[in-house]
C-alpha atoms as a PDB file:
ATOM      1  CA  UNK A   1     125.021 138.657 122.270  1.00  0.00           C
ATOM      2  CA  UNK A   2     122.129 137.941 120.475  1.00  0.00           C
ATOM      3  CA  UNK A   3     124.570 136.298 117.395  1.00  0.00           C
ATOM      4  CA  UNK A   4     125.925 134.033 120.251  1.00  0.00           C
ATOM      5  CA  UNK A   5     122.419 132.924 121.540  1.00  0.00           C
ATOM      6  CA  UNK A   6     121.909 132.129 117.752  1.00  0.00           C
ATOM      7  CA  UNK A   7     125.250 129.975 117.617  1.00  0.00           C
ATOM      8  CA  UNK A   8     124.743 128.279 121.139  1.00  0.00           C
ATOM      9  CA  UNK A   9     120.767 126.974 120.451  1.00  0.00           C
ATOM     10  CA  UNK A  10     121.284 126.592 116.370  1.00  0.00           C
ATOM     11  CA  UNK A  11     120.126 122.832 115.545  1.00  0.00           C
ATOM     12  CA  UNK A  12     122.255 121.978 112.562  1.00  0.00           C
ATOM     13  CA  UNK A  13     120.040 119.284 110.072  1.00  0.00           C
ATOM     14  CA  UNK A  14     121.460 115.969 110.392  1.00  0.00           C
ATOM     15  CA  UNK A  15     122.025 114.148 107.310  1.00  0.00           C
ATOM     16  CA  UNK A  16     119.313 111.846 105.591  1.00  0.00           C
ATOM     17  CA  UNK A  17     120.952 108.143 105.332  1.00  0.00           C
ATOM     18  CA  UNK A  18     121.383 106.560 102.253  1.00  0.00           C
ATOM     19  CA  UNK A  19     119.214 103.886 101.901  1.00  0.00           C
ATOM     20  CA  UNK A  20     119.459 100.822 100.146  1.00  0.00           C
ATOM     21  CA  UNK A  21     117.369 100.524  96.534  1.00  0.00           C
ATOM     22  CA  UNK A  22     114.478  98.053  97.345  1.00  0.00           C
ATOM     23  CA  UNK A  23     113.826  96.183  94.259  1.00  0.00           C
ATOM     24  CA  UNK A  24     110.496  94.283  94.414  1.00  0.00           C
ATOM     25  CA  UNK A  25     109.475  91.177  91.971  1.00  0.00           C
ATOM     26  CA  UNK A  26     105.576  90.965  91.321  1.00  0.00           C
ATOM     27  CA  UNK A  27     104.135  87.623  93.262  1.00  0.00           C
ATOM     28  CA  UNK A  28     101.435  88.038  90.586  1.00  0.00           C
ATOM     29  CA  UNK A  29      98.976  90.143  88.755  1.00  0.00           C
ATOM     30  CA  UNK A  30      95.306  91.074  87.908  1.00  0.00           C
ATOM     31  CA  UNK A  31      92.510  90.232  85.508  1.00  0.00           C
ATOM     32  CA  UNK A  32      89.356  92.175  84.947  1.00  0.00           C
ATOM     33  CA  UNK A  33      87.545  94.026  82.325  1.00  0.00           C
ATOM     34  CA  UNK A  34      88.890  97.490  83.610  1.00  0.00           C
ATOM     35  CA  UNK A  35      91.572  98.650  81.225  1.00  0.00           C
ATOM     36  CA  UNK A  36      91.978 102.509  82.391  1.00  0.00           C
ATOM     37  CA  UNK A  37      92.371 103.991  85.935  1.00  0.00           C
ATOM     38  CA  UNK A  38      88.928 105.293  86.977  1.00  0.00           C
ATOM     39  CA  UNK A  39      88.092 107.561  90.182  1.00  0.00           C
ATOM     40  CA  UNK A  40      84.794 105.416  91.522  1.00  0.00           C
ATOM     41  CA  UNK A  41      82.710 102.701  90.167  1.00  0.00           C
ATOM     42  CA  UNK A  42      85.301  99.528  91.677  1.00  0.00           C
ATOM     43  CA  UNK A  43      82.678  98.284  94.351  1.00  0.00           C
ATOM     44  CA  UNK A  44      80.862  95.427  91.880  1.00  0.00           C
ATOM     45  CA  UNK A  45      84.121  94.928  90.038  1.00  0.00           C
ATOM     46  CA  UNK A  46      85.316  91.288  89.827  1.00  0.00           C
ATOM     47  CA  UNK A  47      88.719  90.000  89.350  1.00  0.00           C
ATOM     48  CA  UNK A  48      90.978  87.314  89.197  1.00  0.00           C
ATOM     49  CA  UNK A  49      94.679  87.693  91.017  1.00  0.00           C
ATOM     50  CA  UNK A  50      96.623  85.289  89.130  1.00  0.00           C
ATOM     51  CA  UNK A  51      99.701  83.913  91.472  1.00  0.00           C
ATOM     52  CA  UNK A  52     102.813  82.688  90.282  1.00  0.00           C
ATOM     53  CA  UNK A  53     102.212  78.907  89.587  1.00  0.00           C
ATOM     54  CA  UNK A  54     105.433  78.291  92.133  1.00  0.00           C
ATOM     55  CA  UNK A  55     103.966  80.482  94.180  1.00  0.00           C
ATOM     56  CA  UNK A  56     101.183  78.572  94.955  1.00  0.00           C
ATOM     57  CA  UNK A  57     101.602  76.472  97.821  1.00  0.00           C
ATOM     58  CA  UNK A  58     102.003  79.938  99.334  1.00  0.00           C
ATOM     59  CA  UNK A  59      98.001  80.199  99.395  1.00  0.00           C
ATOM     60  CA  UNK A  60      97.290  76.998 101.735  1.00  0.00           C
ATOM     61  CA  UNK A  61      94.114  77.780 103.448  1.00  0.00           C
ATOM     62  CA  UNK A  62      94.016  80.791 102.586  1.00  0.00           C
ATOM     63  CA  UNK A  63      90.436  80.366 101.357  1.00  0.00           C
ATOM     64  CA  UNK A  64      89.838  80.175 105.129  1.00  0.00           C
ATOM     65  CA  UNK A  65      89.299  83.982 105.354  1.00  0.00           C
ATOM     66  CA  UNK A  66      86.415  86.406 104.248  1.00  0.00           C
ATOM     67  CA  UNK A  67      88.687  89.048 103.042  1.00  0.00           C
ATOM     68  CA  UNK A  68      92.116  89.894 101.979  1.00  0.00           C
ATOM     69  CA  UNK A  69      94.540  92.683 101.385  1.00  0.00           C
ATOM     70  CA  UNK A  70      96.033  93.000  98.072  1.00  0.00           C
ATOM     71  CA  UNK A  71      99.176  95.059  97.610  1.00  0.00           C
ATOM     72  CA  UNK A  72     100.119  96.147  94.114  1.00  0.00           C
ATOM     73  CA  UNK A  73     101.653  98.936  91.682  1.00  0.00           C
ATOM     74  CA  UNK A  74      99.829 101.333  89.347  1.00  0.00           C
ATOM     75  CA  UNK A  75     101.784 100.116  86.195  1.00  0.00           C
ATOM     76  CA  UNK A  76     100.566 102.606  84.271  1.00  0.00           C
ATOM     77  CA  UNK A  77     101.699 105.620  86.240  1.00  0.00           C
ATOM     78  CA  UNK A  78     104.585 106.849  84.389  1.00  0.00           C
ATOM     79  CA  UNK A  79     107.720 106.980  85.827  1.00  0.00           C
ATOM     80  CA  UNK A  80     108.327 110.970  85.176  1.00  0.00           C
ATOM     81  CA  UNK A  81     104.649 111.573  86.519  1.00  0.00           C
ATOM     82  CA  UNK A  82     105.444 109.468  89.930  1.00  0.00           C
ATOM     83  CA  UNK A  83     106.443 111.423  92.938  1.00  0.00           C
ATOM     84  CA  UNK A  84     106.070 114.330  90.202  1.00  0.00           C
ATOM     85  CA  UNK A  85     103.334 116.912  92.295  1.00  0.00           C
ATOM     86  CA  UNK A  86     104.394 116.971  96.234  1.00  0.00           C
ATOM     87  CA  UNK A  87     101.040 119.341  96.373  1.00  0.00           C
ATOM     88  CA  UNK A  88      97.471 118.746  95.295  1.00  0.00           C
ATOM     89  CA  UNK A  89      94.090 118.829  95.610  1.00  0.00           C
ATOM     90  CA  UNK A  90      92.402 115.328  95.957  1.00  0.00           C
ATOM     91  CA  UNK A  91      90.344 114.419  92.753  1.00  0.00           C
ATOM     92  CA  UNK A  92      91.890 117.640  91.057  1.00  0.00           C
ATOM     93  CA  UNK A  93      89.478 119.159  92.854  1.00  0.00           C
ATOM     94  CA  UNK A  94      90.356 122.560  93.691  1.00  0.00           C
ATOM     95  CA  UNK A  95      87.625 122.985  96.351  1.00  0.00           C
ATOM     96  CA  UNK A  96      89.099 120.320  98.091  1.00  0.00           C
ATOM     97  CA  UNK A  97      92.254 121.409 100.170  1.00  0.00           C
ATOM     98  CA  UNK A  98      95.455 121.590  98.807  1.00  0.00           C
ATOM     99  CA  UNK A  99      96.882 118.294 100.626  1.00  0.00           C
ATOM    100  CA  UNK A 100     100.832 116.826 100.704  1.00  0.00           C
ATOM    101  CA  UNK A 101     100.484 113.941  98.161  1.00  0.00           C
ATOM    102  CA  UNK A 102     101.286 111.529 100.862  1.00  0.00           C
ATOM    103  CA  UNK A 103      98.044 113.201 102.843  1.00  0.00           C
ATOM    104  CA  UNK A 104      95.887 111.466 100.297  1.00  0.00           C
ATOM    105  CA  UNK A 105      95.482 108.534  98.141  1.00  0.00           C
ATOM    106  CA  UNK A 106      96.540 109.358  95.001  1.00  0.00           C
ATOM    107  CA  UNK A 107      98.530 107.112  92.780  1.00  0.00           C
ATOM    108  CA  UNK A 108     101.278 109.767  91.828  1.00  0.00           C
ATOM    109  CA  UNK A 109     103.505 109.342  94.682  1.00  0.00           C
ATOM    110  CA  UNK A 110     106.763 108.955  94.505  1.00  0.00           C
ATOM    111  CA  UNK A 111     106.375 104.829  95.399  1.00  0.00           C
ATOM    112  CA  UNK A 112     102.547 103.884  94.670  1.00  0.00           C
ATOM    113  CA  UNK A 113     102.392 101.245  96.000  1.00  0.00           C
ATOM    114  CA  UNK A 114      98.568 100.349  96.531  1.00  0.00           C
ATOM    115  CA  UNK A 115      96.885  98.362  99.264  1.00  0.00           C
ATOM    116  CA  UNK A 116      93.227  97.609  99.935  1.00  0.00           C
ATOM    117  CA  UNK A 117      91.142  95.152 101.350  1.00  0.00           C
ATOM    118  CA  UNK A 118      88.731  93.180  99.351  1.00  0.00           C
ATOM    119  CA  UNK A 119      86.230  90.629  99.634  1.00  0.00           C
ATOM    120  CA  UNK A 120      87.961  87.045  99.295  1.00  0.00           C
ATOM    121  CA  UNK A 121      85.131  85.170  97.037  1.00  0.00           C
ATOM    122  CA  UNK A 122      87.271  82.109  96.027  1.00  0.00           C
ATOM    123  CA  UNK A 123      90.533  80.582  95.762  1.00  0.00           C
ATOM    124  CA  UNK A 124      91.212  78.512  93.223  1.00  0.00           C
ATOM    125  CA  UNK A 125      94.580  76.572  92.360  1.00  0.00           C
ATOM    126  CA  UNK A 126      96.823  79.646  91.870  1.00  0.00           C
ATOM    127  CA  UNK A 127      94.016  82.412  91.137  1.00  0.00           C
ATOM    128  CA  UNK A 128      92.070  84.404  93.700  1.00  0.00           C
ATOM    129  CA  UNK A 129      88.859  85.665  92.677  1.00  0.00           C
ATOM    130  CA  UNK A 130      88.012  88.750  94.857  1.00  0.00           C
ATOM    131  CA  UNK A 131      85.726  91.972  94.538  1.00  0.00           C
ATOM    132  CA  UNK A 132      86.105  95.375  94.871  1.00  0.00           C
ATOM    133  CA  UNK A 133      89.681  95.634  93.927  1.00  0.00           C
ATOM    134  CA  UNK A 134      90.866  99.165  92.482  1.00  0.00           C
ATOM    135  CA  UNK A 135      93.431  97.426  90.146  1.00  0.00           C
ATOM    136  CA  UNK A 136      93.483  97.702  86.136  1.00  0.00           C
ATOM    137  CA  UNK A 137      93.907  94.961  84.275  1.00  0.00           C
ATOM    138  CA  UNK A 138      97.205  93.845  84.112  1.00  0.00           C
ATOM    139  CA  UNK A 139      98.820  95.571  87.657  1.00  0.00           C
ATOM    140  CA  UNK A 140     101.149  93.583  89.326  1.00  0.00           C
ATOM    141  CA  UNK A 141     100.562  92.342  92.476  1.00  0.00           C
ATOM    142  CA  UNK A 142     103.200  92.570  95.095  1.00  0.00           C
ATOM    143  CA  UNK A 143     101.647  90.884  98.052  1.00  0.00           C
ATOM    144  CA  UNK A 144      98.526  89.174  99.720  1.00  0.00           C
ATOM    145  CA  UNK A 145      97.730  89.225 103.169  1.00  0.00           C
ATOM    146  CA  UNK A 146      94.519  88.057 105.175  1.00  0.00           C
ATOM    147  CA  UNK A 147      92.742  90.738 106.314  1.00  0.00           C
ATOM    148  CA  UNK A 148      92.650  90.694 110.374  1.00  0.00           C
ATOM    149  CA  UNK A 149      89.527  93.105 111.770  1.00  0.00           C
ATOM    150  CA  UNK A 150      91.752  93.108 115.657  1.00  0.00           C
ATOM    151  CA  UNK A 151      94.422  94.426 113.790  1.00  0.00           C
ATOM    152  CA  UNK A 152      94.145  96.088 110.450  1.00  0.00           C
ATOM    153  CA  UNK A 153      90.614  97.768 111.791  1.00  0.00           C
ATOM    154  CA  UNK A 154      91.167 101.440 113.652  1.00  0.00           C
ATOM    155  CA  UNK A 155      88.195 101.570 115.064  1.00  0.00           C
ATOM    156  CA  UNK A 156      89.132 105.485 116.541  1.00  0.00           C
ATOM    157  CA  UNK A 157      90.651 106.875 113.650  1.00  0.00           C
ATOM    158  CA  UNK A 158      90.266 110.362 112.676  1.00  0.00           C
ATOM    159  CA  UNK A 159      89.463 111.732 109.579  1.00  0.00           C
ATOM    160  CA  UNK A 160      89.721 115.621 107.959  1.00  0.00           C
ATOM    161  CA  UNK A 161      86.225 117.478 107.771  1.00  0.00           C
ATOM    162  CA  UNK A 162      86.582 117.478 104.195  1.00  0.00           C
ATOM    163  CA  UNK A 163      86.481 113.817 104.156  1.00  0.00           C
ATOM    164  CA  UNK A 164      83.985 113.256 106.475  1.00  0.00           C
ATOM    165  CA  UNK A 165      81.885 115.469 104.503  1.00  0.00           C
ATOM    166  CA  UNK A 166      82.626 113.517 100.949  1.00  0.00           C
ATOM    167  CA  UNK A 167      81.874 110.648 102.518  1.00  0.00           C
ATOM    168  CA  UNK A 168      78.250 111.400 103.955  1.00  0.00           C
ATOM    169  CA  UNK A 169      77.646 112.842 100.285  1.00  0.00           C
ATOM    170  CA  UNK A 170      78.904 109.663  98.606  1.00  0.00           C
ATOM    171  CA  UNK A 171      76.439 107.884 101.729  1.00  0.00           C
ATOM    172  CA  UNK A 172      73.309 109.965 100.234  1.00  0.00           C
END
């Protein structure tokens, strides 16, 4: 009976899809005096995002706005470290919690690509000068976007006690 029960209510997995390869092209890439990743220490760093020349036009007004989002790709994450720990503790920190990678921000993911919003301090022919930006030297850039407070702000959001509690210590 019970083996019947088992074969009656047994979910089988469905199959994962193949997806397509996305291939991406870099719109552009950075320029500032960092030349190694580094955990802190970004908020005062300047840089320039240098656009494609033919990519230009593709910045009309956007000067207009206080901040931006820049999307780009850790180049120098190596391939067979990407995607390479699905477990760890944030910062290597083992009094942190053991997280899922993609439960934290780390770069070695199995796509990294990296997105943050940054102060928009000029725009200049093809080059963007912002602040802030947690990009090495060199990192392409995938995308810009302006940064929209109604709709890339989550004014609710919840957070994990553990960062909650980094943050008020980084806030001391």
């Amino acid at each position: 009976m019970l083996d019947r029960l088992r074969r009656i209510f047994r979910r089988e997995p469905k199959a994962f899809p193949e997806l397509p390869d996305v291939r991406l092209t870099p719109i552009g890439y950075v320029r500032n005096r960092v030349k190694e990743p580094m955990a802190d220490g970004w908020a005062n760093v300047e840089s320039r995002v240098i656009i494609r020349p033919e990519l230009a036009d593709m910045l009309l007004n956007l000067g207009d706005y206080s901040h931006v989002i820049i999307v780009f790709w850790p180049h120098k994450v190596p391939d067979d470290v990407r995607g390479s720990k699905p477990q760890l503790h944030p910062r290597d920190d083992e009094e942190l919690p053991l997280m899922g990678v993609l439960a934290t921000r780390s770069q070695i993911r199995p796509n990294p690509l990296l997105v943050t919003p940054v102060p928009l301090l000029a725009v200049k022919g093809n080059v963007l000068k912002v602040r802030g930006l947690d990009a090495i030297d060199g990192s392409p850039v995938l995308d810009v976007k302006p940064y929209l407070p109604h709709h890339d702000s989550i004014t609710d959001a919840r957070l994990p006690k553990w960062v909650e509690d980094a943050q008020a210590w980084r806030n001391r």
